[in-house]
Protein backbone atom coordinates (compact mmCIF):
# COMPACT_ATOMS: atom_id res chain seq x y z
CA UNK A 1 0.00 0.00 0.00
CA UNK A 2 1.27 3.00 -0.96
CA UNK A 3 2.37 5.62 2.07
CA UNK A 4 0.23 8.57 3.65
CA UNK A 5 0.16 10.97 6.48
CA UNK A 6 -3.38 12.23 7.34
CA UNK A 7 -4.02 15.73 8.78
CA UNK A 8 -2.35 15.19 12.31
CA UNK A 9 -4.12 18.36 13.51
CA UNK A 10 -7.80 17.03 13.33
CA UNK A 11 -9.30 15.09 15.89
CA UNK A 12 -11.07 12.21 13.82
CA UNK A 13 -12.83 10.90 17.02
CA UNK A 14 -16.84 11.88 16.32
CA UNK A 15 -17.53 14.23 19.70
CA UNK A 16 -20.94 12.28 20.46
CA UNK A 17 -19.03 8.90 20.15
CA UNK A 18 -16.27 10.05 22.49
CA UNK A 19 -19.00 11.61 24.95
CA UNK A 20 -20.96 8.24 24.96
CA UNK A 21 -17.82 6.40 25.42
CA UNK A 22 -17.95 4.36 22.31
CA UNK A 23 -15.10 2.79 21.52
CA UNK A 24 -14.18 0.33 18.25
CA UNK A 25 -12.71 -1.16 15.44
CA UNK A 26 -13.75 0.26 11.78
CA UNK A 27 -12.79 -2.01 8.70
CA UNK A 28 -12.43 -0.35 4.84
CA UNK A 29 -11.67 -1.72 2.12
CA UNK A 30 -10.81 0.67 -0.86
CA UNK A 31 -8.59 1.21 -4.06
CA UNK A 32 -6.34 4.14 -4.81
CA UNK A 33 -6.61 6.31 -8.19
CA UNK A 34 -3.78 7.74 -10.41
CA UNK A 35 -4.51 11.02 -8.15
CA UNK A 36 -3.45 8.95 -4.98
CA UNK A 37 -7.17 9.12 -3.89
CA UNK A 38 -9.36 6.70 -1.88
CA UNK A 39 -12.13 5.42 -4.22
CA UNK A 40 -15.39 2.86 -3.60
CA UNK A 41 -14.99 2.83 -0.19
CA UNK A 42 -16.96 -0.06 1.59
CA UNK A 43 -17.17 -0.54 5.22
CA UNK A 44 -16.03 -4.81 5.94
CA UNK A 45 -16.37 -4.44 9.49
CA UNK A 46 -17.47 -2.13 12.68
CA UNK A 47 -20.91 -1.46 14.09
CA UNK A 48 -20.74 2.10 14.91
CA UNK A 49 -22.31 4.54 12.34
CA UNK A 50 -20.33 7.44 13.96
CA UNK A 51 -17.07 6.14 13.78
CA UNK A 52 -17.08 4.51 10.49
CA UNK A 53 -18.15 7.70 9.26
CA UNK A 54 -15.17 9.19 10.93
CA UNK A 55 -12.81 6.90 9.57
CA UNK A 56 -14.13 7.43 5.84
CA UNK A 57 -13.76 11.27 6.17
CA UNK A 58 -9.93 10.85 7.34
CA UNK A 59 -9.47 8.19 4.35
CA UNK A 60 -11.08 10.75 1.83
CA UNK A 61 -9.11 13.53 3.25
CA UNK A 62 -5.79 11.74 3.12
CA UNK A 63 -3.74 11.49 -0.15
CA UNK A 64 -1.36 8.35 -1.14
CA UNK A 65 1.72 9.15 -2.57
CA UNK A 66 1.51 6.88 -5.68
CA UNK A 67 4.07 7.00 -8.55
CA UNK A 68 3.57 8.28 -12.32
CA UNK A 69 3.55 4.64 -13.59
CA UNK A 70 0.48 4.03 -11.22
CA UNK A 71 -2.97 3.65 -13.37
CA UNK A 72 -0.61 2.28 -16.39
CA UNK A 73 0.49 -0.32 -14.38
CA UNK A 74 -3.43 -1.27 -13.25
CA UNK A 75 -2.64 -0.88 -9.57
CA UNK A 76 -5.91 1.38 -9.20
CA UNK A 77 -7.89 -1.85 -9.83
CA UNK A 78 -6.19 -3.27 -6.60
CA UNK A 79 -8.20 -3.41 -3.41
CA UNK A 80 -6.93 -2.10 0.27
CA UNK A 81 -8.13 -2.40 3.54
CA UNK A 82 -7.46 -0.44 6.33
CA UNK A 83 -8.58 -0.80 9.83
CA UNK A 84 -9.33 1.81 12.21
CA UNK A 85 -8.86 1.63 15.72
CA UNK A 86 -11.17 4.23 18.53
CA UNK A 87 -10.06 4.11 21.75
CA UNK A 88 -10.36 6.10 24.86
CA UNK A 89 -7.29 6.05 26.83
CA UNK A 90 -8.27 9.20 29.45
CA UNK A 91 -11.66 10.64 30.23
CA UNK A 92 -12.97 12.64 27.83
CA UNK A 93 -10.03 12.31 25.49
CA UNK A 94 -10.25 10.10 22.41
CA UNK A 95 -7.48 8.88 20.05
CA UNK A 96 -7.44 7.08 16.58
């Protein structure tokens, strides 16, 4: 899988989630176009509506660094998953 650095100053942890205490593991599976772009995301795993929809945003936000030779080559028909870990580790403080 090509590398990435999402925005480290956004806190991806939904405030309602972290204020109810949920906590959990989001599955995605997605491919990556010639732009270095999440495409047809689809959720494989995780319960919480919240949180999955906070891990899409940070996946659509984020941008692979993929190489020139990248939709020539046919890698943007490969398929990537990612999981996505929510945890509360203090009170009232959440952390992906």
């Amino acid at each position: 899988m090509p590398t990435f650095h999402p925005a480290s100053n956004v806190d991806w942890y939904p405030p309602a989630a972290k204020r109810r205490g949920e906590q959990g593991i989001v599955g995605l599976e997605f491919s990556i176009d010639a732009k270095g772009l999440a495409q047809e995301l689809r959720r494989t795993h995780g319960e919480a509506s919240d949180l999955a929809t906070s891990a899409q945003a940070m996946l659509q936000s984020t941008v692979f660094r993929v190489g020139p030779r990248w939709e020539k080559s046919g890698y943007q028909k490969l398929r990537f998953e990612m999981e996505f870990q929510f945890s509360i580790d203090e009170p009232g403080r959440g952390r992906t």
